[in-house]
C-alpha atoms as a PDB file:
ATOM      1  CA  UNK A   1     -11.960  -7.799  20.995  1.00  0.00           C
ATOM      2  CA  UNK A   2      -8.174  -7.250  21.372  1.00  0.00           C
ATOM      3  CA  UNK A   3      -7.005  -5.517  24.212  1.00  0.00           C
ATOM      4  CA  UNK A   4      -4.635  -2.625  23.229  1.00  0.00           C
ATOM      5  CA  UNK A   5      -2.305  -0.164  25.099  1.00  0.00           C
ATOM      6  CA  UNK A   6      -4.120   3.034  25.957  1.00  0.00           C
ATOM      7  CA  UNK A   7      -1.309   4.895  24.529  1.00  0.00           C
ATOM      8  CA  UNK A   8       0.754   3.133  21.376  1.00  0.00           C
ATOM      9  CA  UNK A   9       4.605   2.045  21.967  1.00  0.00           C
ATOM     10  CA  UNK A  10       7.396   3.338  19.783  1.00  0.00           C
ATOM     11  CA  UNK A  11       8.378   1.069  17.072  1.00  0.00           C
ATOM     12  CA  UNK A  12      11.193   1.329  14.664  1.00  0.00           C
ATOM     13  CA  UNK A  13      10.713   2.838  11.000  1.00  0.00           C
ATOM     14  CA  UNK A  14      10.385   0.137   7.798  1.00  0.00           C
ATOM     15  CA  UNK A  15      13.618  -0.574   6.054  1.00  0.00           C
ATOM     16  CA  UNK A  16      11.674  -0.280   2.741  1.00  0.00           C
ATOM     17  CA  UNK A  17      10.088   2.359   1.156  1.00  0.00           C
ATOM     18  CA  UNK A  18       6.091   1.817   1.093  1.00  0.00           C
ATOM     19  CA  UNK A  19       4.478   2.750  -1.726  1.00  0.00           C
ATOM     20  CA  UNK A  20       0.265   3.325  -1.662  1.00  0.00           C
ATOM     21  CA  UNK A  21      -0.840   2.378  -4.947  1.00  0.00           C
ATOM     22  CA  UNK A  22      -4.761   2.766  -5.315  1.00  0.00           C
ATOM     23  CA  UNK A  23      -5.965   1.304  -8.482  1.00  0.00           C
ATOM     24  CA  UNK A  24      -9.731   2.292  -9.825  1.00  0.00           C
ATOM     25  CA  UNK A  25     -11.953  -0.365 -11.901  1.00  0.00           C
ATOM     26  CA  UNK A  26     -12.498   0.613 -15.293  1.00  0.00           C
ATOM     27  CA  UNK A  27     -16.046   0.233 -16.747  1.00  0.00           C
ATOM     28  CA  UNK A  28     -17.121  -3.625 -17.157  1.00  0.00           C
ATOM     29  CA  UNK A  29     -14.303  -5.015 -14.598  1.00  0.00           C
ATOM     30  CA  UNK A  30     -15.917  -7.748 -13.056  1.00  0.00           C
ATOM     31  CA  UNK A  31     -15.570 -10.484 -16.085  1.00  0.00           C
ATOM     32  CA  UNK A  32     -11.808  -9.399 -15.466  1.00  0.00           C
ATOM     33  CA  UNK A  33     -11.959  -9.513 -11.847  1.00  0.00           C
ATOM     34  CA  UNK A  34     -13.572 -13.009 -12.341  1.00  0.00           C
ATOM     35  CA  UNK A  35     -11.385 -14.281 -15.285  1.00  0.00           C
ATOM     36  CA  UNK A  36      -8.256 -13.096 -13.817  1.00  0.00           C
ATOM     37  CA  UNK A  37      -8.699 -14.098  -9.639  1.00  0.00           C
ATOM     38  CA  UNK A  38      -6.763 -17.043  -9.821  1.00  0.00           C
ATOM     39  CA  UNK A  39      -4.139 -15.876 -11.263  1.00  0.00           C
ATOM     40  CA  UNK A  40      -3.833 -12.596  -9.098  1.00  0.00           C
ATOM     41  CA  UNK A  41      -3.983 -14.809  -6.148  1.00  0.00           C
ATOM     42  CA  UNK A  42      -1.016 -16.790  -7.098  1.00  0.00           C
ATOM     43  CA  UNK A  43       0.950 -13.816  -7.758  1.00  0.00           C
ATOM     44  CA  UNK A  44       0.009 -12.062  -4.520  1.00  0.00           C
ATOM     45  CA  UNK A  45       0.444 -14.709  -2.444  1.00  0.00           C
ATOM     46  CA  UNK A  46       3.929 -15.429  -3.996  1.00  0.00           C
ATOM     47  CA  UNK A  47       4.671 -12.183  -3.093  1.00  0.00           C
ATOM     48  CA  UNK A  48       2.846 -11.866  -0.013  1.00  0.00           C
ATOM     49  CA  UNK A  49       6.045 -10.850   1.864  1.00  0.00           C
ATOM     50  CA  UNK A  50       5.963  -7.823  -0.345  1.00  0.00           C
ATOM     51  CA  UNK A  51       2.679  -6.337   0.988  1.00  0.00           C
ATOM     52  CA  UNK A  52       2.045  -4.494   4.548  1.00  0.00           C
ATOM     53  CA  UNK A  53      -1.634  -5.393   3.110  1.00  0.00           C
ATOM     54  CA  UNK A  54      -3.559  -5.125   0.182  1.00  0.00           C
ATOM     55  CA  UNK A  55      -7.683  -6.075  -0.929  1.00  0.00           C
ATOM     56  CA  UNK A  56     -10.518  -4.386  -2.828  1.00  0.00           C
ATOM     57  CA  UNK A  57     -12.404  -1.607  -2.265  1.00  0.00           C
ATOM     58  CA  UNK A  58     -16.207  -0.672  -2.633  1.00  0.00           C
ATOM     59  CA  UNK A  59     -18.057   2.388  -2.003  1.00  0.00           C
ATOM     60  CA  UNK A  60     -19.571   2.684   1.471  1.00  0.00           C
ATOM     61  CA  UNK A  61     -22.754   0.638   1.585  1.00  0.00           C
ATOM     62  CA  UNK A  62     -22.164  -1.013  -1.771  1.00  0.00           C
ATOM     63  CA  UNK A  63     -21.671  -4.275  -2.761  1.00  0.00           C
ATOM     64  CA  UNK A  64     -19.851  -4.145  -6.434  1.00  0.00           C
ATOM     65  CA  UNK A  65     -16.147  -3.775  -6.236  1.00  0.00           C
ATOM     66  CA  UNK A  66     -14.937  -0.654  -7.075  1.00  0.00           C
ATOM     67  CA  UNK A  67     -10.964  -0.868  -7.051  1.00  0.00           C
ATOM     68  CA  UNK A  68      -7.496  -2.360  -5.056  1.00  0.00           C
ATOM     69  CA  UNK A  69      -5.356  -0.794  -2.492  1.00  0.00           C
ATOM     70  CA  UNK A  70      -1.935  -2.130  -1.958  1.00  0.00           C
ATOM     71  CA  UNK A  71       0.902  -1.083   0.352  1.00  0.00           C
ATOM     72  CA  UNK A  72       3.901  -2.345  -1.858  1.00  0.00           C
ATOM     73  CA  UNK A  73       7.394  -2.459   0.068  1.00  0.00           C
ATOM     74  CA  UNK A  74       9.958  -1.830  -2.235  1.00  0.00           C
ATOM     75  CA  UNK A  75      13.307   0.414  -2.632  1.00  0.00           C
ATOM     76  CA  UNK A  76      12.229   2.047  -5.643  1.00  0.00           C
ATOM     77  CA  UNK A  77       8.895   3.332  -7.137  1.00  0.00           C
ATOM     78  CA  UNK A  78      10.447   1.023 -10.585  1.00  0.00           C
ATOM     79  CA  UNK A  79      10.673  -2.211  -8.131  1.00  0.00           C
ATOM     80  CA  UNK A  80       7.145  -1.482  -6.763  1.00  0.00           C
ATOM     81  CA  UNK A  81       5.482  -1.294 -10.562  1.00  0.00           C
ATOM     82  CA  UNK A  82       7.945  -4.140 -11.710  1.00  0.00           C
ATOM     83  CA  UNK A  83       5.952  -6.050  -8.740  1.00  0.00           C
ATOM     84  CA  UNK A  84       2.990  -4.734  -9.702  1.00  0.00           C
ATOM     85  CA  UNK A  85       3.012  -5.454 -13.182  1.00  0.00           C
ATOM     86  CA  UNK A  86       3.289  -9.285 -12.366  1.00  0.00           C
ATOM     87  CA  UNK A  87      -0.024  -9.237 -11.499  1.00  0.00           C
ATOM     88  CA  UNK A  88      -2.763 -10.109 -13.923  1.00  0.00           C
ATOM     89  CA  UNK A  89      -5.358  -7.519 -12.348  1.00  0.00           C
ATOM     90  CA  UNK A  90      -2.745  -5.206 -13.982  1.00  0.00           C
ATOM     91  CA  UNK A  91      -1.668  -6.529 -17.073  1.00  0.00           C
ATOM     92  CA  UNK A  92      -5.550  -7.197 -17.995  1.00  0.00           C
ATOM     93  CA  UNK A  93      -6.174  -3.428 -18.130  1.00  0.00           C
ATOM     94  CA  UNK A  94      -9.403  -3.648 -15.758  1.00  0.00           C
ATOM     95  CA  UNK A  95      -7.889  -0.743 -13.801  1.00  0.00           C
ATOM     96  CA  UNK A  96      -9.221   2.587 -15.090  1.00  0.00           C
ATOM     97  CA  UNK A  97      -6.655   4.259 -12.918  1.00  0.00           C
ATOM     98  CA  UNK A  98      -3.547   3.098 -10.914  1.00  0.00           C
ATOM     99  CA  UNK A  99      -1.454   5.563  -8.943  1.00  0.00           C
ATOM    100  CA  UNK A 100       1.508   5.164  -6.943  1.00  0.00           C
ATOM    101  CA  UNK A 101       2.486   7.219  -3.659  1.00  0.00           C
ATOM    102  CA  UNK A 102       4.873   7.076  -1.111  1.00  0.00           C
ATOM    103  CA  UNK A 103       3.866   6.225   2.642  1.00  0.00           C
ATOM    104  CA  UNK A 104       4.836   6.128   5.430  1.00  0.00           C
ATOM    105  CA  UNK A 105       3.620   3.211   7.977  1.00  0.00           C
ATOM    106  CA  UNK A 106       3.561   5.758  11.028  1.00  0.00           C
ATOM    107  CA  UNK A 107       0.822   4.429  13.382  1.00  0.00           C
ATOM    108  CA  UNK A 108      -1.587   1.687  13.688  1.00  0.00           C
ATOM    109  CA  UNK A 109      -1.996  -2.171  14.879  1.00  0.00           C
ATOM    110  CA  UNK A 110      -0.350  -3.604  12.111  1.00  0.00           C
ATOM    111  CA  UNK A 111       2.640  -1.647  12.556  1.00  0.00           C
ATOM    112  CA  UNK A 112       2.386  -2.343  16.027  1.00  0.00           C
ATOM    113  CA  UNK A 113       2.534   1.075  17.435  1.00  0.00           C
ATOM    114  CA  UNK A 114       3.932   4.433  16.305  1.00  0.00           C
ATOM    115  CA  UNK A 115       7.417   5.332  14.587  1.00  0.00           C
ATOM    116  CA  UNK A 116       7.723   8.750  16.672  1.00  0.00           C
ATOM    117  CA  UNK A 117       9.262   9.177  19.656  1.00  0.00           C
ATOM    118  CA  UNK A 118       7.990  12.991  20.660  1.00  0.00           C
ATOM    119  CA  UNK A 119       6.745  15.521  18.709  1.00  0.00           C
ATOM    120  CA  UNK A 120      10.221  17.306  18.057  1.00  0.00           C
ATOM    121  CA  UNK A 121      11.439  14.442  16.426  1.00  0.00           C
ATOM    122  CA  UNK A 122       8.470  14.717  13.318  1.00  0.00           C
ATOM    123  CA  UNK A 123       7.535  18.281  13.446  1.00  0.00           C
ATOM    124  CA  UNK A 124       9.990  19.234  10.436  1.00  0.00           C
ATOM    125  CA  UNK A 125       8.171  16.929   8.133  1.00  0.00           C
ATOM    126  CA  UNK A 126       4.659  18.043   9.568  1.00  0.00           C
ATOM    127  CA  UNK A 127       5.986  21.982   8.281  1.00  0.00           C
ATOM    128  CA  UNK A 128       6.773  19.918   4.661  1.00  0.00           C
ATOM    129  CA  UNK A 129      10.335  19.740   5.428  1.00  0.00           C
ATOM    130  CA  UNK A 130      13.402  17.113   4.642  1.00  0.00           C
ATOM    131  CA  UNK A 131      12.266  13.190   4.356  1.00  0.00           C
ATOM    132  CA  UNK A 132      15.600  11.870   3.345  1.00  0.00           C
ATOM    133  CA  UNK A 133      14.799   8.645   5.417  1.00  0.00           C
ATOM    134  CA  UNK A 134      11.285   8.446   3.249  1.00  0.00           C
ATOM    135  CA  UNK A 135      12.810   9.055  -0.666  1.00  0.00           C
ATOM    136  CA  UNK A 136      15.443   7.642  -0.695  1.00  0.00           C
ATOM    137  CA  UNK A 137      16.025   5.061  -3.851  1.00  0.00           C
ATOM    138  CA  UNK A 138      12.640   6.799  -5.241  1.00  0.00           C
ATOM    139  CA  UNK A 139      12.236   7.993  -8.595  1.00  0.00           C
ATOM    140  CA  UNK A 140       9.887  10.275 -10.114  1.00  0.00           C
END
């Protein structure tokens, strides 16, 4: 097991936007899933650069795939579907369901620590307030 800091260092905010996109197998997916694998491992590992991380999903307990998560970096919500739409897991139509959110990276192992300093410096966006830093370049 990796040792860890008890308490996480500071790191610096991405340069990127982030965008959570959580896509949802449609009915009869896994002849896609199957059909389409090597060609939606070529594109994501051309673009691997391009992803914080990204794999499927299954339902506690379960064994089936049941849908993709990806953490797209991009500076707009159009460059993160253009990405996106290069893959074949997209273009198929197996996906029932694909939405796209904005996140923000603010604390964990991969990102190496947290982005906030003290509490004062975050407590405006926990009361729903400005996130200039966190839209900007995104479209709606």
């Amino acid at each position: 097991m990796t040792a860890f800091p008890e308490s996480p260092p500071y790191v610096g905010r991405l340069e990127q936007n982030c965008f959570l996109v959580v896509c949802t197998d449609g009915p009869n997916s896994a002849e896609p899933r199957k059909v389409h694998l090597a060609g939606h491992l070529e594109h994501v590992e051309k673009n691997w650069t391009r992803y914080i991380t990204a794999g499927p999903v299954r339902e506690p307990g379960g064994e089936a795939l049941v849908g993709s998560i990806f953490l797209v970096l991009a500076d707009t919500l159009e460059e993160a579907k253009a990405l996106m739409n290069g893959d074949p897991y997209i273009t198929c139509g197996m996906y029932e369901t694909i939405k796209y959110q904005v996140f923000s990276n603010s604390i964990g192992q991969y990102i190496g620590g947290k982005i906030w300093e003290s509490i004062e410096a975050i407590s405006h966006r926990a009361a729903g307030g400005p996130t200039d830093d966190l839209s900007k370049g995104v479209s709606k």
